[in-house]
PDB file of N, CA and C in Angstrom:
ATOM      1  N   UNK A   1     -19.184 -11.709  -6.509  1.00  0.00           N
ATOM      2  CA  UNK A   1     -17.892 -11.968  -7.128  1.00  0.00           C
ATOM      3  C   UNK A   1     -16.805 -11.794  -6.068  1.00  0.00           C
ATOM      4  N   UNK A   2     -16.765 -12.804  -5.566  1.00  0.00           N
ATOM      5  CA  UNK A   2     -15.902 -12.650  -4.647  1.00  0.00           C
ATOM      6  C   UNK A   2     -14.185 -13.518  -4.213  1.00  0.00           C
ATOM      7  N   UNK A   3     -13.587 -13.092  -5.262  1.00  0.00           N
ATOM      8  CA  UNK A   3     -12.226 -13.977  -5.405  1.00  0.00           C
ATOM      9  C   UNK A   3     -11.215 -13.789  -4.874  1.00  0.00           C
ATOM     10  N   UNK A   4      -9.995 -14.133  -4.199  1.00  0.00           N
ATOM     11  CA  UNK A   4      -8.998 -14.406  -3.901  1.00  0.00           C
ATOM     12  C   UNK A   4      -8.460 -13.749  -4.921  1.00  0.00           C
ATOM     13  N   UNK A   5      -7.517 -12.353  -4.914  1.00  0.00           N
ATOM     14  CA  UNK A   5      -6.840 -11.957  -5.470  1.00  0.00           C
ATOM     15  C   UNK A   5      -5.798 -11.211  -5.451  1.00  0.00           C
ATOM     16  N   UNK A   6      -4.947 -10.435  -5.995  1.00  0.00           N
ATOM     17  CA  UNK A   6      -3.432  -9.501  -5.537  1.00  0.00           C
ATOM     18  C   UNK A   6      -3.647  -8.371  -6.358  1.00  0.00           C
ATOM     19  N   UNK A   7      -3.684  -7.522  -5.985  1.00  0.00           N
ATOM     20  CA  UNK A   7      -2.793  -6.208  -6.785  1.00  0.00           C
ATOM     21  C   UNK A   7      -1.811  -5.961  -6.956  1.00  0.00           C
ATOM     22  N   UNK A   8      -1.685  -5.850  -8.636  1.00  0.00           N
ATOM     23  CA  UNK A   8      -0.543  -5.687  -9.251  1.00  0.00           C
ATOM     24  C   UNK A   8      -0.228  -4.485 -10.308  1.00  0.00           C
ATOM     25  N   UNK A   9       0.767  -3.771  -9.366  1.00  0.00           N
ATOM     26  CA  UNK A   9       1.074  -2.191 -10.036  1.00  0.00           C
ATOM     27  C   UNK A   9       0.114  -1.608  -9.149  1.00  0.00           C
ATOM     28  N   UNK A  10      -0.059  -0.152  -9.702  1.00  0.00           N
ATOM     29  CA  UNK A  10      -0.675   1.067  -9.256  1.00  0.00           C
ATOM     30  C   UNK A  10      -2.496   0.785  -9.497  1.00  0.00           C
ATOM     31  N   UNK A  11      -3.276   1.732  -8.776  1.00  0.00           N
ATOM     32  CA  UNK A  11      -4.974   1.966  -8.886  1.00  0.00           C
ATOM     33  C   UNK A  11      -4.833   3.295  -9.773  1.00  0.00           C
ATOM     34  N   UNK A  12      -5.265   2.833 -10.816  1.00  0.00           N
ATOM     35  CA  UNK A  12      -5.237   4.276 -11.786  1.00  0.00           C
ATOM     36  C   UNK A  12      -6.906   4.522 -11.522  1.00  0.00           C
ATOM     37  N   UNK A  13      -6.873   5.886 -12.053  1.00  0.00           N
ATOM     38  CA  UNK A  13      -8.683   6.391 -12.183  1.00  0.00           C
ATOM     39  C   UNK A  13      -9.498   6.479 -10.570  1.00  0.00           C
ATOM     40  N   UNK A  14      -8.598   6.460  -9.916  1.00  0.00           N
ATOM     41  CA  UNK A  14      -9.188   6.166  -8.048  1.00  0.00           C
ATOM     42  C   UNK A  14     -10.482   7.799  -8.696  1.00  0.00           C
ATOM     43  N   UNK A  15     -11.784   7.216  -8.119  1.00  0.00           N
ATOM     44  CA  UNK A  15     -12.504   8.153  -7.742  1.00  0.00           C
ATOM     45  C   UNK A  15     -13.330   8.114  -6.690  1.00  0.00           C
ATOM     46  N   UNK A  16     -14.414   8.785  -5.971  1.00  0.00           N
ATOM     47  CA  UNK A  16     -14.490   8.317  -4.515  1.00  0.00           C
ATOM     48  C   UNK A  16     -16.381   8.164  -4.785  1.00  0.00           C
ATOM     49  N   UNK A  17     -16.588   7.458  -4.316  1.00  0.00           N
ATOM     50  CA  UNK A  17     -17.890   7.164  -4.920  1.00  0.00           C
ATOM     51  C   UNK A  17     -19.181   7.629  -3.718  1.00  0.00           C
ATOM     52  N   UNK A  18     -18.503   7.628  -2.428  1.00  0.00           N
ATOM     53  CA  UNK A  18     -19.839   7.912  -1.513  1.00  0.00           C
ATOM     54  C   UNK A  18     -18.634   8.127  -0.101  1.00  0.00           C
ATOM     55  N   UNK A  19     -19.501   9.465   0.628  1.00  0.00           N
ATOM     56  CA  UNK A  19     -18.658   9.797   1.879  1.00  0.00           C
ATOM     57  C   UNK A  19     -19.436   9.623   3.084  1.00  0.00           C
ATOM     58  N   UNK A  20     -18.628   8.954   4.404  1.00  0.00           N
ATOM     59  CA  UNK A  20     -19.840   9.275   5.829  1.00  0.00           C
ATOM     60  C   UNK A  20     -21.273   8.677   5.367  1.00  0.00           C
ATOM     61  N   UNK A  21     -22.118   9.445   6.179  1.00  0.00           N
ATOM     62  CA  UNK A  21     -23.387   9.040   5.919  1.00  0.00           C
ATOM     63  C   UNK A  21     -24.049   8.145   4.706  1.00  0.00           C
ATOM     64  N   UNK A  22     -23.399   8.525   3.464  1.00  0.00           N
ATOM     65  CA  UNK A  22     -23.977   7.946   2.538  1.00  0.00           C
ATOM     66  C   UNK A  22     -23.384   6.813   1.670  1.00  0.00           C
ATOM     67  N   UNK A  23     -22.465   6.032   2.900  1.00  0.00           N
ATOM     68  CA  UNK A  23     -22.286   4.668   2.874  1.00  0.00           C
ATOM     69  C   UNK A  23     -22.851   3.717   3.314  1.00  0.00           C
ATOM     70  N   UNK A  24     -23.540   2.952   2.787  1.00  0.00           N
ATOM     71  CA  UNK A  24     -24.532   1.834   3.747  1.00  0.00           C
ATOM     72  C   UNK A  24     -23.979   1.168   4.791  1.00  0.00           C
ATOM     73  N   UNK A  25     -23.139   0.527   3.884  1.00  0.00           N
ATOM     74  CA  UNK A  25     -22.400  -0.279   5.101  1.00  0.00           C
ATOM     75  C   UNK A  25     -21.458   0.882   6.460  1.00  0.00           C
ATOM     76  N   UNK A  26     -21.724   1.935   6.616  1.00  0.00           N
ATOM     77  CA  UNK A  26     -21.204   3.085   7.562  1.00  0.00           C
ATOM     78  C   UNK A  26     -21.208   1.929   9.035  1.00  0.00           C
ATOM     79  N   UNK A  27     -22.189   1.560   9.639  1.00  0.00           N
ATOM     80  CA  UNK A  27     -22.272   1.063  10.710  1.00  0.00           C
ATOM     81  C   UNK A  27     -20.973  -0.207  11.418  1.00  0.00           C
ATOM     82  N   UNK A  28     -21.090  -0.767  10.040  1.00  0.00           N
ATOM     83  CA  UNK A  28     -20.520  -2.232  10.533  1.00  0.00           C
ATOM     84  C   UNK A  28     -19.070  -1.667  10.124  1.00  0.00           C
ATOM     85  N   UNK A  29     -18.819  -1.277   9.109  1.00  0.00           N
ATOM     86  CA  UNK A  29     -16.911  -0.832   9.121  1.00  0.00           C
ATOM     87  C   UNK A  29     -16.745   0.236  10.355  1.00  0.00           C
ATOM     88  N   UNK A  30     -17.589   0.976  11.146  1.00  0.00           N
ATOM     89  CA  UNK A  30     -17.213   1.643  12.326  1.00  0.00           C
ATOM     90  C   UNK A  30     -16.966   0.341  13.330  1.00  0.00           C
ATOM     91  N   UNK A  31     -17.961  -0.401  13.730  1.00  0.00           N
ATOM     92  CA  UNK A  31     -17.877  -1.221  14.681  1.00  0.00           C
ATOM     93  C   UNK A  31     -16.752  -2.182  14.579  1.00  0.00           C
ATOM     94  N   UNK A  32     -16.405  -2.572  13.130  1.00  0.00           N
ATOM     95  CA  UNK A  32     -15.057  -3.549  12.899  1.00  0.00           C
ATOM     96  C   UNK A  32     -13.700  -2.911  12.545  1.00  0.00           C
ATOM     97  N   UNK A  33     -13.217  -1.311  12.498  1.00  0.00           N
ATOM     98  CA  UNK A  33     -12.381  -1.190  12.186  1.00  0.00           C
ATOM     99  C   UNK A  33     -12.155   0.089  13.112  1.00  0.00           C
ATOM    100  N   UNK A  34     -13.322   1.071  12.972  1.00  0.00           N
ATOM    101  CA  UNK A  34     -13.121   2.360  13.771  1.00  0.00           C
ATOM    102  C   UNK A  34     -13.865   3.308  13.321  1.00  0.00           C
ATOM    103  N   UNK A  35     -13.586   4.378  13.980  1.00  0.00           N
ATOM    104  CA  UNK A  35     -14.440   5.503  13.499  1.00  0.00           C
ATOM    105  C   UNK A  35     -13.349   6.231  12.981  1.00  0.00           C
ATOM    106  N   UNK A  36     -14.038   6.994  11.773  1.00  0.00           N
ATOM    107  CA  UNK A  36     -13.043   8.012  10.705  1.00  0.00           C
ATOM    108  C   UNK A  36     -13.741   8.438   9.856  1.00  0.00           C
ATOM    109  N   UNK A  37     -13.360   9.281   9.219  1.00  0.00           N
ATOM    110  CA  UNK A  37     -14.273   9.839   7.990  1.00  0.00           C
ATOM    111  C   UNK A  37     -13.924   8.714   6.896  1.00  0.00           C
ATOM    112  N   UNK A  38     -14.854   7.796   6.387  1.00  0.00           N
ATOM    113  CA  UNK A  38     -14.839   6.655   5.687  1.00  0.00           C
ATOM    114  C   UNK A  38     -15.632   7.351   4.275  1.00  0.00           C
ATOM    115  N   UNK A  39     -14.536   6.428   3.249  1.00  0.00           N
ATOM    116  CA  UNK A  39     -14.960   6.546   2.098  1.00  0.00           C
ATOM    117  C   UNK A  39     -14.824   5.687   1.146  1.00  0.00           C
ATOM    118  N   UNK A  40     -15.947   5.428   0.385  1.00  0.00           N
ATOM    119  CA  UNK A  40     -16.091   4.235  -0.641  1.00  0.00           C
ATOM    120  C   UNK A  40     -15.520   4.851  -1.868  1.00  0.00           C
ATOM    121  N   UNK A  41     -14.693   4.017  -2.292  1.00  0.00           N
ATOM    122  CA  UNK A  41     -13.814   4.539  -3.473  1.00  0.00           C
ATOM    123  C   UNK A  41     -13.547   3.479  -4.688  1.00  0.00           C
ATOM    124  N   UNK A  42     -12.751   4.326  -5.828  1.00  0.00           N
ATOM    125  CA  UNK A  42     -13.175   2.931  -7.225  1.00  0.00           C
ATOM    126  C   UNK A  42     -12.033   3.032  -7.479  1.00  0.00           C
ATOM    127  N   UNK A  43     -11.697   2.140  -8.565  1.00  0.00           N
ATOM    128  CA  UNK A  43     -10.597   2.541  -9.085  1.00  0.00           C
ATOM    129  C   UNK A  43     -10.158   1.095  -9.996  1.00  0.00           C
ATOM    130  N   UNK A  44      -8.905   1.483 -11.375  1.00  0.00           N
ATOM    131  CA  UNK A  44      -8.788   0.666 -11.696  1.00  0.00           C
ATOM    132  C   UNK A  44      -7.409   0.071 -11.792  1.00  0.00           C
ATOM    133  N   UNK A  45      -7.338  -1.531 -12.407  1.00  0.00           N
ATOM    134  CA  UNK A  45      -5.799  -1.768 -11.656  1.00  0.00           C
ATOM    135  C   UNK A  45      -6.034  -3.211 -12.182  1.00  0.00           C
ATOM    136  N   UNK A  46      -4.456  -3.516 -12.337  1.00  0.00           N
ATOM    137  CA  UNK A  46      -4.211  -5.191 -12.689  1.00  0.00           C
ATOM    138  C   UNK A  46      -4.066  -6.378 -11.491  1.00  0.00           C
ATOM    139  N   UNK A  47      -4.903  -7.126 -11.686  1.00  0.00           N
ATOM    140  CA  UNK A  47      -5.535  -7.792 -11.033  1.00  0.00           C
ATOM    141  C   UNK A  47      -4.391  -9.304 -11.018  1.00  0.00           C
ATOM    142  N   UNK A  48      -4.153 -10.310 -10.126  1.00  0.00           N
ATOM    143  CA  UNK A  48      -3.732 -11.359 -10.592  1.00  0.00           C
ATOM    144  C   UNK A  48      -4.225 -11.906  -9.522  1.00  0.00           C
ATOM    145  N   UNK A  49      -5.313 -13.338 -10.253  1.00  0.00           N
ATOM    146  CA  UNK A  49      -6.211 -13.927  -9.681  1.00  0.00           C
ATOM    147  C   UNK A  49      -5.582 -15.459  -9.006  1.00  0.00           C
ATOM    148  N   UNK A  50      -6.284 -16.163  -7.981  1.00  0.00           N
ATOM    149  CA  UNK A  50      -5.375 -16.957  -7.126  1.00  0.00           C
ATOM    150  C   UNK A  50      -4.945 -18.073  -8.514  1.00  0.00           C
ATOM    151  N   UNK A  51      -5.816 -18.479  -9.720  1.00  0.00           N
ATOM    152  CA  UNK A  51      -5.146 -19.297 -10.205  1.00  0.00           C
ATOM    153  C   UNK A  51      -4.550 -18.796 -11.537  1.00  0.00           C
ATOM    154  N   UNK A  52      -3.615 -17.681 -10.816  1.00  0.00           N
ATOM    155  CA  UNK A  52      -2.473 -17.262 -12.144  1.00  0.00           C
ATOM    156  C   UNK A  52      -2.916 -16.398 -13.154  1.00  0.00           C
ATOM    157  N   UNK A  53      -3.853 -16.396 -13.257  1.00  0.00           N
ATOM    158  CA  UNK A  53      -4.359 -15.345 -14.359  1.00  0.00           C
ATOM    159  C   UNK A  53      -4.084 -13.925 -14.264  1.00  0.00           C
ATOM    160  N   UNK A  54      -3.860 -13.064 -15.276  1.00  0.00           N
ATOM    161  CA  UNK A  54      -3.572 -11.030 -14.742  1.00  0.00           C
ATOM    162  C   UNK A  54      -4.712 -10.938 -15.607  1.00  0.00           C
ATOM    163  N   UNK A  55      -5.463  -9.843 -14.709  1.00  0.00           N
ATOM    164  CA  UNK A  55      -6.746  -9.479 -15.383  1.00  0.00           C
ATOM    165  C   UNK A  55      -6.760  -7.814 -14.932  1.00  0.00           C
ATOM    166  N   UNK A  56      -7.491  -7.150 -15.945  1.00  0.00           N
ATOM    167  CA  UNK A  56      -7.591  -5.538 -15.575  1.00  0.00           C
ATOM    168  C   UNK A  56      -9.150  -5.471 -15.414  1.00  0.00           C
ATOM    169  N   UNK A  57      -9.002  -4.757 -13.740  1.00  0.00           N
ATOM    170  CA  UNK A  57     -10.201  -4.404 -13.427  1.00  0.00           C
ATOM    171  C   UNK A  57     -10.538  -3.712 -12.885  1.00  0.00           C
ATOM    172  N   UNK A  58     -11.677  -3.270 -12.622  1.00  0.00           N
ATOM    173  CA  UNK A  58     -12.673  -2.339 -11.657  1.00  0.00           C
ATOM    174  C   UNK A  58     -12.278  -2.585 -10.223  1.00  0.00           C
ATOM    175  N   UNK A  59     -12.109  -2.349  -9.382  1.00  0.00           N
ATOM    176  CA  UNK A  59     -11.989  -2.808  -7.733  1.00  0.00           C
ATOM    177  C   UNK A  59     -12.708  -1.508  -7.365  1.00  0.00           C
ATOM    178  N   UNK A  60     -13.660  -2.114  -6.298  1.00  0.00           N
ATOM    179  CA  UNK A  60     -14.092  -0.761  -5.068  1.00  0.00           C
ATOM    180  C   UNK A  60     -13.371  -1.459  -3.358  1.00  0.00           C
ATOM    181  N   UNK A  61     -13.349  -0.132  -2.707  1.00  0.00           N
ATOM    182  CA  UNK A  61     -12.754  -0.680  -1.518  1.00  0.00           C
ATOM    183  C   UNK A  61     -13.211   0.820  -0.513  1.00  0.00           C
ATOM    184  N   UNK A  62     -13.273   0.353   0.365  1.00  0.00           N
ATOM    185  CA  UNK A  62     -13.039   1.603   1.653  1.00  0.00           C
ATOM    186  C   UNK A  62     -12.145   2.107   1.908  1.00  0.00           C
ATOM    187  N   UNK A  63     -11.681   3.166   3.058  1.00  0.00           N
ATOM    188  CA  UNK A  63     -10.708   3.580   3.605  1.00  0.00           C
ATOM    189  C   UNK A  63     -11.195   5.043   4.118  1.00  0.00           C
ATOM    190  N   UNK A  64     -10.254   5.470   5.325  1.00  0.00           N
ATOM    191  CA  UNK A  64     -10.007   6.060   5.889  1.00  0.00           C
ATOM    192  C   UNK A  64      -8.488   6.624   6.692  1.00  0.00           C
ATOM    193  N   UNK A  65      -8.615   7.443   6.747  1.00  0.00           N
ATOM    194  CA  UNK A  65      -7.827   7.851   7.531  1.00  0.00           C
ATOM    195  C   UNK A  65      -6.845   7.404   8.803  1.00  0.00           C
ATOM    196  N   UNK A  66      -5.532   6.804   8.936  1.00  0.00           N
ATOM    197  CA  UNK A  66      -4.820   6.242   9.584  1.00  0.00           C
ATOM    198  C   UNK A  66      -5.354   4.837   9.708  1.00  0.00           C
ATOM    199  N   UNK A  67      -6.147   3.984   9.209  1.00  0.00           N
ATOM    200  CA  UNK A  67      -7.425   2.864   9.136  1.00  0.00           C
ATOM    201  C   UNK A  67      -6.266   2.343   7.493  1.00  0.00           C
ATOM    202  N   UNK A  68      -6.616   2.735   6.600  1.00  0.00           N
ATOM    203  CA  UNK A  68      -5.813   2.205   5.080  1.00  0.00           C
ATOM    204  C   UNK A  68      -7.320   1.632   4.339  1.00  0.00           C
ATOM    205  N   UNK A  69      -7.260   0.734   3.123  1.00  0.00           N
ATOM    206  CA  UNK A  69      -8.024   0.295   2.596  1.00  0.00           C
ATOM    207  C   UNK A  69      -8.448  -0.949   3.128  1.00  0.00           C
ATOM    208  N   UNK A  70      -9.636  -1.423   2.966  1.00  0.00           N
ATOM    209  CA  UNK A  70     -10.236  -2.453   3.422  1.00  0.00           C
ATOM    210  C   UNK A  70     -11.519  -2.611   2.731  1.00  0.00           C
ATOM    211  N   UNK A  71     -11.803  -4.492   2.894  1.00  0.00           N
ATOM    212  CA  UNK A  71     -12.856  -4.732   1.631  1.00  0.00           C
ATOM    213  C   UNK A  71     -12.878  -4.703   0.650  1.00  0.00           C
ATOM    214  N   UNK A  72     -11.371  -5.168  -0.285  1.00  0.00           N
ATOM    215  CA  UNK A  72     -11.480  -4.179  -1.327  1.00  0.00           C
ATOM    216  C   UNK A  72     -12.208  -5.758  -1.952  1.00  0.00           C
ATOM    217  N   UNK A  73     -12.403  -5.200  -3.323  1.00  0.00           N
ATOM    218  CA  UNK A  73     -13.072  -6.523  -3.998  1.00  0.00           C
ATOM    219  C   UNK A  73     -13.347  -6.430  -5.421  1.00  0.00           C
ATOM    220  N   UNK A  74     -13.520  -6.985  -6.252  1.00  0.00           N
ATOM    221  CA  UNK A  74     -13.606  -6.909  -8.094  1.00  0.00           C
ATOM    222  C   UNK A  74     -14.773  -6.845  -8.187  1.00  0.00           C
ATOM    223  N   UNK A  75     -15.202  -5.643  -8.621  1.00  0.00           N
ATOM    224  CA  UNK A  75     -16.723  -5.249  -8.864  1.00  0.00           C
ATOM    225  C   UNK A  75     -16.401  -6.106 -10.385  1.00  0.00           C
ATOM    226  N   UNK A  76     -15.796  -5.402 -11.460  1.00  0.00           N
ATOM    227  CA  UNK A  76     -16.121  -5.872 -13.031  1.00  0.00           C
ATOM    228  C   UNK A  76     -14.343  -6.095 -13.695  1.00  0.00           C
ATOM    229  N   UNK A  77     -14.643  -6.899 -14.788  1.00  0.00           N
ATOM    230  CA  UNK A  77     -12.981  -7.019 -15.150  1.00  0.00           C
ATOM    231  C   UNK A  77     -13.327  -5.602 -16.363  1.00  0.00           C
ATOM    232  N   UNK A  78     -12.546  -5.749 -17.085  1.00  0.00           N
ATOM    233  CA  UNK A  78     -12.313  -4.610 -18.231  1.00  0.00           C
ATOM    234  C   UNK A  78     -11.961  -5.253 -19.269  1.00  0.00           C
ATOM    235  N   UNK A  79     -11.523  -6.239 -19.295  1.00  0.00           N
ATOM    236  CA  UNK A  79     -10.371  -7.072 -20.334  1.00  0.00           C
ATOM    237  C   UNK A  79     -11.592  -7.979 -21.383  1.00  0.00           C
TER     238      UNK A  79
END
């Protein structure tokens, strides 16, 4: 599921789902962004999709430290 989309408003419910080591993808976000204590995180939030639609959903994304979020992406809608 991989769409073209914006966040709109706040990530309510942010919880952190896996730290360091016990991120799979650990390797390739070091080599493409940096090294940091990286963490896979959830959270939910209004969505507005490239063709106009507002949808409330699930998003997971990475981040770290002085790095910001990255990857983020629509795991599930809610709506």
């Amino acid at each position: 599921m991989n769409l073209d989309f914006e966040i709109v408003g706040d990530i309510a419910e942010v919880e952190t789902i896996a730290v360091g080591r016990r991120i799979r993808e650990l390797p390739a976000l070091q080599r493409r962004f940096g090294r940091g204590r990286w963490r896979k995180r959830k959270g939910v939030t209004t969505v507005s999709l490239s063709d106009g639609t507002i949808r409330l959903a699930e998003v997971h994304w990475y981040e770290a430290h002085g790095i910001g979020k990255v990857r983020m992406k629509i795991k599930r809608y809610l709506d």
